[in-house]
C-alpha atoms as a PDB file:
ATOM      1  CA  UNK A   1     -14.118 -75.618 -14.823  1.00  0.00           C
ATOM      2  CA  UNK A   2     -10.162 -74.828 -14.102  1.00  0.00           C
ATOM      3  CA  UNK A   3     -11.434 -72.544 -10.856  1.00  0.00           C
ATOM      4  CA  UNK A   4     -13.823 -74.824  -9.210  1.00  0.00           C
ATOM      5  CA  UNK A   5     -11.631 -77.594  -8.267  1.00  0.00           C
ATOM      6  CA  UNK A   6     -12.514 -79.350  -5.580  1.00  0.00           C
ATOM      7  CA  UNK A   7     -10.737 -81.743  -2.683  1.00  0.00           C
ATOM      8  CA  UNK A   8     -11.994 -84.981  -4.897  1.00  0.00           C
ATOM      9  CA  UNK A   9      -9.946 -84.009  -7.742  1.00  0.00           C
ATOM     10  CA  UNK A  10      -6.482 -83.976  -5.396  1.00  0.00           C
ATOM     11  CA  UNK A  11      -4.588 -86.985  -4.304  1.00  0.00           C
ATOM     12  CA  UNK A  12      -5.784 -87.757  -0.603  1.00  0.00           C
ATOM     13  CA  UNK A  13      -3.859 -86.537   2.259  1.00  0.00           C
ATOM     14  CA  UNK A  14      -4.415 -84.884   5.602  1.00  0.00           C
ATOM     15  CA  UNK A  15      -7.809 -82.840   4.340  1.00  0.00           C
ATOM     16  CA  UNK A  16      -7.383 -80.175   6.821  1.00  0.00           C
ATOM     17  CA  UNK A  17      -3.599 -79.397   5.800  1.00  0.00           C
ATOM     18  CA  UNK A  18      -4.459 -79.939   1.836  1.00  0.00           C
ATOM     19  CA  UNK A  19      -7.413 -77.375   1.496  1.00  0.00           C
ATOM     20  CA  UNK A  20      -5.566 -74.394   2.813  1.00  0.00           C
ATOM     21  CA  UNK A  21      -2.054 -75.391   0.516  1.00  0.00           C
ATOM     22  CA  UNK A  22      -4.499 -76.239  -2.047  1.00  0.00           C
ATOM     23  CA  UNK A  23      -5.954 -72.891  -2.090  1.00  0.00           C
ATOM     24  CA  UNK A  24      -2.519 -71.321  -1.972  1.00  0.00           C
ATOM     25  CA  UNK A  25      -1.130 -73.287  -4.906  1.00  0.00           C
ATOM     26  CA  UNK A  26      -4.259 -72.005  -6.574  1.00  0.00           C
ATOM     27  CA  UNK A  27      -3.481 -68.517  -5.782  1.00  0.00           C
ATOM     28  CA  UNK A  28       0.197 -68.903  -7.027  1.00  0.00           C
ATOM     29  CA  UNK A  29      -1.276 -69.852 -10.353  1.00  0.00           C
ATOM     30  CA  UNK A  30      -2.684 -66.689 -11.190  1.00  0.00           C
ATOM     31  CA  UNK A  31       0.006 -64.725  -9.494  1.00  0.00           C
ATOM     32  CA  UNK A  32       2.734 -66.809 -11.784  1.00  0.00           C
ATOM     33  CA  UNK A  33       0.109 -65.978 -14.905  1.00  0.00           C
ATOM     34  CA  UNK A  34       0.029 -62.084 -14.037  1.00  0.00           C
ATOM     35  CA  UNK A  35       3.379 -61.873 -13.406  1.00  0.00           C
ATOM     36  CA  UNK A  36       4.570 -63.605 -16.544  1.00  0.00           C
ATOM     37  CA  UNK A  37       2.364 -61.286 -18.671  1.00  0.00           C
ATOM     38  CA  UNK A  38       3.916 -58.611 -17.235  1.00  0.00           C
ATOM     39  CA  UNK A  39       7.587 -60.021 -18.115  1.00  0.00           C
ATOM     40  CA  UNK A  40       6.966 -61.426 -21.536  1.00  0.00           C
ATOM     41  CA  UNK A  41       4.958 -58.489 -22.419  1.00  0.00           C
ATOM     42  CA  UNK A  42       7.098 -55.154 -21.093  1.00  0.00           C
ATOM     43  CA  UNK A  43      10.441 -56.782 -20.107  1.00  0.00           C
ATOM     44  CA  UNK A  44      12.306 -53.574 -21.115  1.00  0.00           C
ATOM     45  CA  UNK A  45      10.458 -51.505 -18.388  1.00  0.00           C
ATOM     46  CA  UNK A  46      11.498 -54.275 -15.806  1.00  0.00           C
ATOM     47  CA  UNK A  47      15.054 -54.552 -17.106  1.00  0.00           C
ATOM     48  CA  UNK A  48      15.065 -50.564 -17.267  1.00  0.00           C
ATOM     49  CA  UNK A  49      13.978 -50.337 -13.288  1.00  0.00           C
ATOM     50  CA  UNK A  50      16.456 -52.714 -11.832  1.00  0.00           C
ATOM     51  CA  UNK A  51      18.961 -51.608 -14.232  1.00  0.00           C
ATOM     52  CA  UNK A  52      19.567 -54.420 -16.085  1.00  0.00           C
ATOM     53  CA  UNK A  53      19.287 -53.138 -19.994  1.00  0.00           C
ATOM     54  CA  UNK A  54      19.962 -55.621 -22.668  1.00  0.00           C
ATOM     55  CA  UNK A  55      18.577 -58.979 -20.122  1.00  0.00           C
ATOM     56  CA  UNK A  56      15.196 -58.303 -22.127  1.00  0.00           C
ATOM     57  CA  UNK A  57      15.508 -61.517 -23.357  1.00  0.00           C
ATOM     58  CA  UNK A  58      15.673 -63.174 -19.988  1.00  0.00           C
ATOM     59  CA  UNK A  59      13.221 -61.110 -18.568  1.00  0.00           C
ATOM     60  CA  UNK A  60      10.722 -62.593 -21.610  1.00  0.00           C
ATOM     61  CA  UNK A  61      11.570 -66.233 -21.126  1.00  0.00           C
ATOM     62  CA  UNK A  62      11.510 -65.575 -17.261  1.00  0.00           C
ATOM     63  CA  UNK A  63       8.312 -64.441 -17.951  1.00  0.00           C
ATOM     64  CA  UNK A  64       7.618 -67.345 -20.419  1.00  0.00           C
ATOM     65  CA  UNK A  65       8.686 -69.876 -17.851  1.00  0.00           C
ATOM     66  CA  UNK A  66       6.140 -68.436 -15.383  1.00  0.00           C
ATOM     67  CA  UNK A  67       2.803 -68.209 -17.504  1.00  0.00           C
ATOM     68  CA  UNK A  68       3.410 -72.172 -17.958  1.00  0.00           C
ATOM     69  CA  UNK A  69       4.495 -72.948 -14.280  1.00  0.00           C
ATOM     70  CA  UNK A  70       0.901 -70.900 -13.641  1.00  0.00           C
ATOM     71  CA  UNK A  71      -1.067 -72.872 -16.112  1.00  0.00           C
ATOM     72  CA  UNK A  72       0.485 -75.966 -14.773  1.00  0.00           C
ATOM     73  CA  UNK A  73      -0.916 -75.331 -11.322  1.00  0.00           C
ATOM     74  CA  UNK A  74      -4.053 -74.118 -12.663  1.00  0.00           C
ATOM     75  CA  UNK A  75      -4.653 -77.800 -14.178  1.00  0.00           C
ATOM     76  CA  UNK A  76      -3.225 -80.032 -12.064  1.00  0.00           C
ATOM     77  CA  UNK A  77      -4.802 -82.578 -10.458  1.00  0.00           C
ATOM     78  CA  UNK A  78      -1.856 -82.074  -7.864  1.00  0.00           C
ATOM     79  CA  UNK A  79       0.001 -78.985  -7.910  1.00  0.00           C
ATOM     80  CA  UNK A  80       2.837 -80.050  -5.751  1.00  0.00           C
ATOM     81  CA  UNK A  81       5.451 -80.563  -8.630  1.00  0.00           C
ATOM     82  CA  UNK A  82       4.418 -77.065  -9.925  1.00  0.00           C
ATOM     83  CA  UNK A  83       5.156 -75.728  -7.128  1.00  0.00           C
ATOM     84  CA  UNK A  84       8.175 -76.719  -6.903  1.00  0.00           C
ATOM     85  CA  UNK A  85       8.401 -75.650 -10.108  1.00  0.00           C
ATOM     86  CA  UNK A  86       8.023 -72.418  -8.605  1.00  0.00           C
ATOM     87  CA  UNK A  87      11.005 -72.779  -6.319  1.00  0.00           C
ATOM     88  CA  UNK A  88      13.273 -73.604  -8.902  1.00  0.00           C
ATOM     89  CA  UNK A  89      12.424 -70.643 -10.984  1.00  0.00           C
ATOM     90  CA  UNK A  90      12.699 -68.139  -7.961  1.00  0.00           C
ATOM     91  CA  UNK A  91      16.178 -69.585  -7.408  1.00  0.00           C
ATOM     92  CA  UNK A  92      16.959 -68.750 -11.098  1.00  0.00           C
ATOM     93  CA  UNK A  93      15.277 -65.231 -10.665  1.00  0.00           C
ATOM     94  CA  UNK A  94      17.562 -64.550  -7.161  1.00  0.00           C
ATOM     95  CA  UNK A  95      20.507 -65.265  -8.906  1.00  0.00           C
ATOM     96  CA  UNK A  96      19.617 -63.549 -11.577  1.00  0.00           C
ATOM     97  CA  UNK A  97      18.927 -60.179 -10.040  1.00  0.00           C
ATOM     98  CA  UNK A  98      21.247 -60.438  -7.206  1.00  0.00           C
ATOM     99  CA  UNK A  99      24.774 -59.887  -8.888  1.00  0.00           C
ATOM    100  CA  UNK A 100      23.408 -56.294  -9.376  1.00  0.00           C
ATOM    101  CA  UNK A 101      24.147 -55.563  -5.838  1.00  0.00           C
ATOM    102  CA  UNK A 102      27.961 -55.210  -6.693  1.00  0.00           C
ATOM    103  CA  UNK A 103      29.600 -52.306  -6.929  1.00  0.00           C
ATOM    104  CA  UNK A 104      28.162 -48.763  -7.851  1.00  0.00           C
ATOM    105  CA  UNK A 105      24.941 -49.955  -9.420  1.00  0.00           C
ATOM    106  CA  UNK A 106      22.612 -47.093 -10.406  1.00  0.00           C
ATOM    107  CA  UNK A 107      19.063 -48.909  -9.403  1.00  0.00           C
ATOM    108  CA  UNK A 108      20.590 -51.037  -5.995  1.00  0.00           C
ATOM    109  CA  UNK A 109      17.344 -49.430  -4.605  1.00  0.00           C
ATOM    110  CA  UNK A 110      15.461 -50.870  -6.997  1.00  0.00           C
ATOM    111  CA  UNK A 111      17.356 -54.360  -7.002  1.00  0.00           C
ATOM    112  CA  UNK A 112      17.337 -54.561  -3.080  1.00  0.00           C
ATOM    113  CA  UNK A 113      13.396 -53.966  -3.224  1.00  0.00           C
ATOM    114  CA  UNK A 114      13.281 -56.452  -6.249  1.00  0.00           C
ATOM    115  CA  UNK A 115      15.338 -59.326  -3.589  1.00  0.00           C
ATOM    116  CA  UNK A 116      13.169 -58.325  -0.841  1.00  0.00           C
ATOM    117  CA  UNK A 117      10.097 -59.275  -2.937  1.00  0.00           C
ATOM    118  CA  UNK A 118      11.703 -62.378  -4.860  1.00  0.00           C
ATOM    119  CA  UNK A 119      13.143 -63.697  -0.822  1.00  0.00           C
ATOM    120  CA  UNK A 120       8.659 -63.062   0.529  1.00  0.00           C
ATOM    121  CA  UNK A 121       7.686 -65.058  -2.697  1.00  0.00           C
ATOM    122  CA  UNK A 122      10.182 -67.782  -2.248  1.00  0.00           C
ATOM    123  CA  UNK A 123       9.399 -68.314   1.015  1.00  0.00           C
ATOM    124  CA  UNK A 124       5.539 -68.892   0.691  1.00  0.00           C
ATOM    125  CA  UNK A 125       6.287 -71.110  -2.489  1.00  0.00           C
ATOM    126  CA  UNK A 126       8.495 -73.006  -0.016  1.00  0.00           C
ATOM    127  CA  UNK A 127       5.854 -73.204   3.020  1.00  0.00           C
ATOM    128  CA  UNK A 128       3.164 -74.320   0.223  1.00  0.00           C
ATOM    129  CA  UNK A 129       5.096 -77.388  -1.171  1.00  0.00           C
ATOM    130  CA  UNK A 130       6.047 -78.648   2.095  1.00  0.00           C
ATOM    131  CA  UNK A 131       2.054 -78.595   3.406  1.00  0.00           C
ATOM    132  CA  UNK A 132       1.712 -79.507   0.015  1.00  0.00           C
ATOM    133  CA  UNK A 133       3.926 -82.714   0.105  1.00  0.00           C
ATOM    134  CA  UNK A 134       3.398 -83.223   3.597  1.00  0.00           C
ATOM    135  CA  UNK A 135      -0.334 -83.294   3.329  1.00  0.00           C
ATOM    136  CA  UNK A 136      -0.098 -86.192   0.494  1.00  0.00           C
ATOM    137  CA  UNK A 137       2.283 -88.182   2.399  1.00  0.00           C
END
């Protein structure tokens, strides 16, 4: 079963650094799945909050892009490219949502919370695919 992976079915690597990035990566996977329901599902409400009407379309392959990063994780034998994955897409996201910092925008609020958030998630992707890859090394 897809939850009850264990340490035999990951390549081999420092044990007591793999099982806690492990777990993490496995944690990501439903957090990528949940979130990308939420995007492909109601991107207008997203798009409405951080102001961004008529980027529904991005918001739903955004969302897209992170139901299969989450499913990717979920079945790997070694998550560590997913993750990565991961990084890339929160790159795309940041620069996405960031050029609505300029100038008078009426959600900044919103957008500056929305950065905040995207900066935290990027972060613990990155600190996961270094254990990750260091682990395996």
């Amino acid at each position: 079963m897809a939850g009850h992976r264990n340490e035999s079915h990951t390549p081999q690597g420092n044990g007591s650094v793999r099982r806690p990035a492990v777990a993490l990566a496995r944690g990501l996977d439903w957090f990528s799945i949940g979130l990308g329901l939420a995007e492909a599902s109601v991107p207008g409400v997203i798009t409405a909050w951080l102001g961004m009407r008529g980027q529904e379309g991005i918001v739903r392959t955004y969302g897209v892009r992170e139901i299969a990063n989450g499913i990717g994780i979920l079945r790997a034998k070694d998550p560590t490219p997913w993750i990565w994955g991961r990084v890339a897409g929160d790159v795309l996201d940041l620069s996405t949502v960031a050029p609505h910092l300029k100038g008078a925008h009426p959600a900044k609020d919103n957008v500056v919370r929305a950065l905040a958030s995207l900066a935290g998630v990027t972060i613990v992707d990155v600190v996961c695919g270094v254990r990750l890859g260091t682990a395996s090394g």
